[in-house]
N, C-alpha and C. Protein backbone atom coordinates (compact mmCIF):
# COMPACT_ATOMS: atom_id res chain seq x y z
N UNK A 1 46.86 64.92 120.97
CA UNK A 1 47.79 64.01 121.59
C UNK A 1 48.43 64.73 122.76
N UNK A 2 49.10 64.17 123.99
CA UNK A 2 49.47 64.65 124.78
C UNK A 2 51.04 63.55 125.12
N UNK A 3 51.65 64.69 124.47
CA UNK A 3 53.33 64.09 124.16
C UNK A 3 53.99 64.58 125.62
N UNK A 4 54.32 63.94 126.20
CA UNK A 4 54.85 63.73 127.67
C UNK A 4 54.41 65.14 128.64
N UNK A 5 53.00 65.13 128.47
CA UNK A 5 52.56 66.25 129.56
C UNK A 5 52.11 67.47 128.69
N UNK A 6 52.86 67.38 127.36
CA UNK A 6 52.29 68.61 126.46
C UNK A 6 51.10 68.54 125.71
N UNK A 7 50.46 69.36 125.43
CA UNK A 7 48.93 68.89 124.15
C UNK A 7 50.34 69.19 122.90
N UNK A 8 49.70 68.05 121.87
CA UNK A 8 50.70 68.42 120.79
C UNK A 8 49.39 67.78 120.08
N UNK A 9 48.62 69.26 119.15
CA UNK A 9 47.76 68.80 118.13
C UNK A 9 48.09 67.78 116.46
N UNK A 10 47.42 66.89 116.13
CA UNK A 10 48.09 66.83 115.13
C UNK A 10 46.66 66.88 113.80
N UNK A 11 46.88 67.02 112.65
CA UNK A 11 46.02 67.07 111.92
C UNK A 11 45.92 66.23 110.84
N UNK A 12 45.06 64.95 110.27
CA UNK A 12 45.32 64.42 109.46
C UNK A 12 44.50 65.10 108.04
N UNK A 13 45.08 64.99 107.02
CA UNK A 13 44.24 65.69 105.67
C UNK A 13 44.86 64.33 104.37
N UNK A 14 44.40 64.99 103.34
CA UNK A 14 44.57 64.20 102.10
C UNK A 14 45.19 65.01 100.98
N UNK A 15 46.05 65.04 100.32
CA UNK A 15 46.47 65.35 99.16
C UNK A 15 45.20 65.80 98.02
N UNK A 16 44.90 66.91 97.58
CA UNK A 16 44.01 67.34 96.46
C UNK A 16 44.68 66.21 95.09
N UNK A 17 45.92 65.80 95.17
CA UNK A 17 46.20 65.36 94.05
C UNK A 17 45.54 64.12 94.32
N UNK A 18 45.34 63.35 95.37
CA UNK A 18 44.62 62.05 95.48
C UNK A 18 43.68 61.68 94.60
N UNK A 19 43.52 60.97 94.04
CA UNK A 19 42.22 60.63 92.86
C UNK A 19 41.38 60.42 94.15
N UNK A 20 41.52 59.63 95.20
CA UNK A 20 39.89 59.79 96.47
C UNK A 20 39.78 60.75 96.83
N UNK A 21 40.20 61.72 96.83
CA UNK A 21 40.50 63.32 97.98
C UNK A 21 38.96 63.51 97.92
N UNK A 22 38.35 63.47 96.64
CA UNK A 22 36.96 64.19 96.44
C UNK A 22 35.79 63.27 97.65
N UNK A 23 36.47 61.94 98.23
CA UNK A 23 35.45 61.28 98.68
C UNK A 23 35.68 61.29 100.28
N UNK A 24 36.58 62.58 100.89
CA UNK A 24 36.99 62.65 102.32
C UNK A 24 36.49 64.18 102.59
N UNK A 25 35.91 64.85 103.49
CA UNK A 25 34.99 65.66 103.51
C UNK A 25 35.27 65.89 105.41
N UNK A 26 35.55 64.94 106.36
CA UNK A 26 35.45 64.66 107.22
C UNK A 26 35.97 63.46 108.02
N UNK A 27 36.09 63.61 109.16
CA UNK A 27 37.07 62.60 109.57
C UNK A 27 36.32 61.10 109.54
N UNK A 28 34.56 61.18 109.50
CA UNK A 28 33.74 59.80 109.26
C UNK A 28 33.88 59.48 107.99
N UNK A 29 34.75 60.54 106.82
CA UNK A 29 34.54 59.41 105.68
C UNK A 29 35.97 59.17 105.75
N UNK A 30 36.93 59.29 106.17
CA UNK A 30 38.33 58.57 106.47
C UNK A 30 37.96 57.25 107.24
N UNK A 31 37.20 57.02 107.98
CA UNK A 31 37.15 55.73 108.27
C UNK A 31 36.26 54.62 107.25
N UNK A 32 35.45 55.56 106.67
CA UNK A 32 34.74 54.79 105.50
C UNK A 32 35.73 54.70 104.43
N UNK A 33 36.10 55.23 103.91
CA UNK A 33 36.73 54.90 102.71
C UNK A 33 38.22 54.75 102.80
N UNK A 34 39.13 55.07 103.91
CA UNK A 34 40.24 54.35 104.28
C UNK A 34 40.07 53.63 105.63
N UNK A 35 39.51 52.58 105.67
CA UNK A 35 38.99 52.10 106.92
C UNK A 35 40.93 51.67 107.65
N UNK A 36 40.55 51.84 108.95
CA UNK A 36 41.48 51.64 109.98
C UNK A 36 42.54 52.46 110.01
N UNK A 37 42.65 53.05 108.95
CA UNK A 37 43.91 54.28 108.69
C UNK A 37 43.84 55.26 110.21
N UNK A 38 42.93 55.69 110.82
CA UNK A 38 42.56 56.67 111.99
C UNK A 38 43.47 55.61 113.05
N UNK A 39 43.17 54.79 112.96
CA UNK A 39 43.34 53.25 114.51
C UNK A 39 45.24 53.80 114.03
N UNK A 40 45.69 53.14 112.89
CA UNK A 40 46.59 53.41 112.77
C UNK A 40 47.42 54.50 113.13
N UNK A 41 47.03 55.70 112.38
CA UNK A 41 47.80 56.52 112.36
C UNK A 41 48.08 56.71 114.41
N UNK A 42 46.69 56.83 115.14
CA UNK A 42 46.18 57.06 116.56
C UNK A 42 47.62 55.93 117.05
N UNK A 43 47.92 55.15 116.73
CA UNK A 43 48.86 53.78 117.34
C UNK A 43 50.30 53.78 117.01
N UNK A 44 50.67 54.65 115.80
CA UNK A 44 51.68 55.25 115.65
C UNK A 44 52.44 56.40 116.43
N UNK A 45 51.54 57.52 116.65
CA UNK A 45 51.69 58.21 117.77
C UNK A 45 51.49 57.81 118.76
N UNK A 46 50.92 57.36 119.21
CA UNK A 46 51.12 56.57 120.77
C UNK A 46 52.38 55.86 120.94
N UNK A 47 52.88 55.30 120.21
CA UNK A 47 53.69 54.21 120.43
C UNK A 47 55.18 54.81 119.84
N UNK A 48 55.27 55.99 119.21
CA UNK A 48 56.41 55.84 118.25
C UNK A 48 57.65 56.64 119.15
N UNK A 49 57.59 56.74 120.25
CA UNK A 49 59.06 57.25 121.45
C UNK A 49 59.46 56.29 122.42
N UNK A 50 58.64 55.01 122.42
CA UNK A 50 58.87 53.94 122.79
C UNK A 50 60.13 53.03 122.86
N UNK A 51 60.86 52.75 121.70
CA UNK A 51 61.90 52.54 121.33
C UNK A 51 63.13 53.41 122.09
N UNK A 52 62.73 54.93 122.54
CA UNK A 52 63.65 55.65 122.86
C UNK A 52 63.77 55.60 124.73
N UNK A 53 62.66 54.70 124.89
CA UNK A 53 62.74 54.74 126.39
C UNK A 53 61.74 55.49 127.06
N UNK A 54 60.98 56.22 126.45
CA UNK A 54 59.78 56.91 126.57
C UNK A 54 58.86 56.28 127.01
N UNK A 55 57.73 57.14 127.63
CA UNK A 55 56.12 56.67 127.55
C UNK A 55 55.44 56.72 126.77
N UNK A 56 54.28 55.81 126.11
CA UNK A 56 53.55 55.96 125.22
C UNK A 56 52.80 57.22 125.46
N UNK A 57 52.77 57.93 124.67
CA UNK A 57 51.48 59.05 124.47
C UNK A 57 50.47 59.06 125.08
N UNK A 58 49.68 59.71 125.16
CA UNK A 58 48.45 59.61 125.65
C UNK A 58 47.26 60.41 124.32
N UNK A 59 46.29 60.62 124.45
CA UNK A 59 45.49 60.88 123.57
C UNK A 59 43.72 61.75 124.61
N UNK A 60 43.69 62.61 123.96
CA UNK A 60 42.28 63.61 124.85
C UNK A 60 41.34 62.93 123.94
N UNK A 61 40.25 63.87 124.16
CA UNK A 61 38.87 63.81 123.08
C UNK A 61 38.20 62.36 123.11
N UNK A 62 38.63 61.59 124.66
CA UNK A 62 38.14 60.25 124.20
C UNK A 62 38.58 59.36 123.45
N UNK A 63 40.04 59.61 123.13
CA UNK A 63 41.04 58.68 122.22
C UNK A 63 40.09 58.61 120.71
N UNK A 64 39.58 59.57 120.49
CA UNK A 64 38.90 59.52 119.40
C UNK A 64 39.52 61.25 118.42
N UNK A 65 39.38 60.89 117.31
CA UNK A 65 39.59 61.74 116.47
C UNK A 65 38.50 63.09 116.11
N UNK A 66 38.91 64.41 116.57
CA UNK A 66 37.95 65.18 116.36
C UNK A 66 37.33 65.45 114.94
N UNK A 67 36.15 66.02 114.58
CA UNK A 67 35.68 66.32 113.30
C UNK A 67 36.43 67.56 112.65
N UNK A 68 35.42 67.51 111.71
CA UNK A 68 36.46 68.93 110.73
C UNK A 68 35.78 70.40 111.36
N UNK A 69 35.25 70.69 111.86
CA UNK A 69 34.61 71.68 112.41
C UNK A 69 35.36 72.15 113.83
N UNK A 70 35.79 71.22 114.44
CA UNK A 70 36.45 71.31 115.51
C UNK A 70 37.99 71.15 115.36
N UNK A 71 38.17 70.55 114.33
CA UNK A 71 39.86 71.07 113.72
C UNK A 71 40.11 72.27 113.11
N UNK A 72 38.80 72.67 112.13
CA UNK A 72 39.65 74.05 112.00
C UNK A 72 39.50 75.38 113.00
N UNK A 73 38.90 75.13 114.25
CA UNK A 73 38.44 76.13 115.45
C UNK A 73 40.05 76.02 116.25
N UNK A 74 39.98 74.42 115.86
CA UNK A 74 41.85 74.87 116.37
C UNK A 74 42.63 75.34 115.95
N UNK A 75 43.16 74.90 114.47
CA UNK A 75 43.55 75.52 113.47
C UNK A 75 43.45 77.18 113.40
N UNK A 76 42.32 77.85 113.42
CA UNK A 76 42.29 79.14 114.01
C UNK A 76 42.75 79.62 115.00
N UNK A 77 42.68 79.20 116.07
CA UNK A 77 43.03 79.75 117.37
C UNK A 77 44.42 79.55 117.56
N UNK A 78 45.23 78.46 117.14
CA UNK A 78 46.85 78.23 117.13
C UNK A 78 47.38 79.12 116.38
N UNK A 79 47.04 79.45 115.39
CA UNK A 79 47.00 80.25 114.45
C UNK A 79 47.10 81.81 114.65
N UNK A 80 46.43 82.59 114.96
CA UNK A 80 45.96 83.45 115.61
C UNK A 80 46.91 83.73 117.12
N UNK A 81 47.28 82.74 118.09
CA UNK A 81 48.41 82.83 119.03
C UNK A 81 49.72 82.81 118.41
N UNK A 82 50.29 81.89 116.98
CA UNK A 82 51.25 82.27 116.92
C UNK A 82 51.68 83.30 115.94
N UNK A 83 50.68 84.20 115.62
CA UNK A 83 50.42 85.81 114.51
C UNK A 83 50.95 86.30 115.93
N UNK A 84 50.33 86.30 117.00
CA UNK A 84 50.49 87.33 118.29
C UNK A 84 52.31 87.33 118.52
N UNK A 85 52.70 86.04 118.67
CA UNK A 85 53.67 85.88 118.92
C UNK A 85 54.45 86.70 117.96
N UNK A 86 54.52 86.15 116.59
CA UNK A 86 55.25 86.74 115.34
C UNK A 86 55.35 88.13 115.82
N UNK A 87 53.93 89.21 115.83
CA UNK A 87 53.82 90.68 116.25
C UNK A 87 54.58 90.70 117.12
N UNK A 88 54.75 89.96 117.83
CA UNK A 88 55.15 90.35 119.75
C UNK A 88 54.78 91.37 120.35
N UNK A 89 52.68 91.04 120.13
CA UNK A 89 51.78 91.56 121.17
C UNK A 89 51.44 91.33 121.68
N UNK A 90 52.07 90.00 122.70
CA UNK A 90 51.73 89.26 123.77
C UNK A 90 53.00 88.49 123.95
N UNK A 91 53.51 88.60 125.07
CA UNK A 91 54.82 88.34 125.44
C UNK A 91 54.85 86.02 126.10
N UNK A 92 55.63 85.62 125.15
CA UNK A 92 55.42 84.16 124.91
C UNK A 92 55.26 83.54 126.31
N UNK A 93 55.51 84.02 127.44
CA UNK A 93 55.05 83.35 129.06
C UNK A 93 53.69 83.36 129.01
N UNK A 94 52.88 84.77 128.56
CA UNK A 94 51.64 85.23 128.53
C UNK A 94 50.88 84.19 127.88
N UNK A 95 51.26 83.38 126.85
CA UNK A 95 50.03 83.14 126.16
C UNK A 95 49.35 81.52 126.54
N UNK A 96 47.99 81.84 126.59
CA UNK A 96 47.55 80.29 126.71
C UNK A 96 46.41 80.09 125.60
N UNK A 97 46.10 78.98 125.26
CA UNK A 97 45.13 78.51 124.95
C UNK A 97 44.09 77.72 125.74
N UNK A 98 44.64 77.79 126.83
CA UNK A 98 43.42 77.13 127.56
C UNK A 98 42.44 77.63 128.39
C-alpha cells in the first residue's frame, strides 16, 4: 500500500486456531475459500483516512495482492533493516530498501 507517498506493507495471515487455517497455504487459496475477503480487506485500506479528509491510498503490485513467496522476501528484508537499526549499524537516514 502506499499511505500518502509512503510504501506501508501490510500482511494478511490466518489464525492456526482457525478450524480453515489448514486450507490457506497462499494468497490463491484466500480467495478460494474466503472468496472476496482480499477485494475487501484491499477497499478498506484504500478508503479508511477518507473520513479524515485524506486521500484514498493507493496500492503497487498491480492493485493485486502478492504471493507467499514474495511476502516472506519482504518480511525478511524489513526485518533484517530493522535488526540493523536496533544494532545501530547503519545510521536510520542511511537505510533504504529500495
Amino acid at each position: 500500500m502506499i499511505d500518502e507517498g509512503e510504501l506501508d506493507w501490510k500482511i494478511v495471515a490466518i489464525s492456526l486456531d482457525d478450524p480453515r487455517a489448514s486450507l490457506v497455504n497462499d494468497v490463491d487459496d484466500v480467495e478460494k475459500h474466503f472468496p472476496g475477503t482480499l477485494t475487501a480487506i484491499r477497499d478498506w485500506f484504500r478508503d479508511y483516512k477518507i473520513p479524515d479528509g485524506k486521500p484514498a491510498n493507493k496500492f503497487g503490485l498491480g492493485n493485486k495482492a502478492a504471493n507467499k513467496e514474495y511476502a516472506l522476501k519482504v518480511i525478511t528484508e524489513t526485518n533484517e533493516s530493522w535488526a540493523k537499526l536496533v544494532k545501530r549499524s547503519i545510521p536510520a537516514g542511511e537505510l533504504s530498501l529500495a
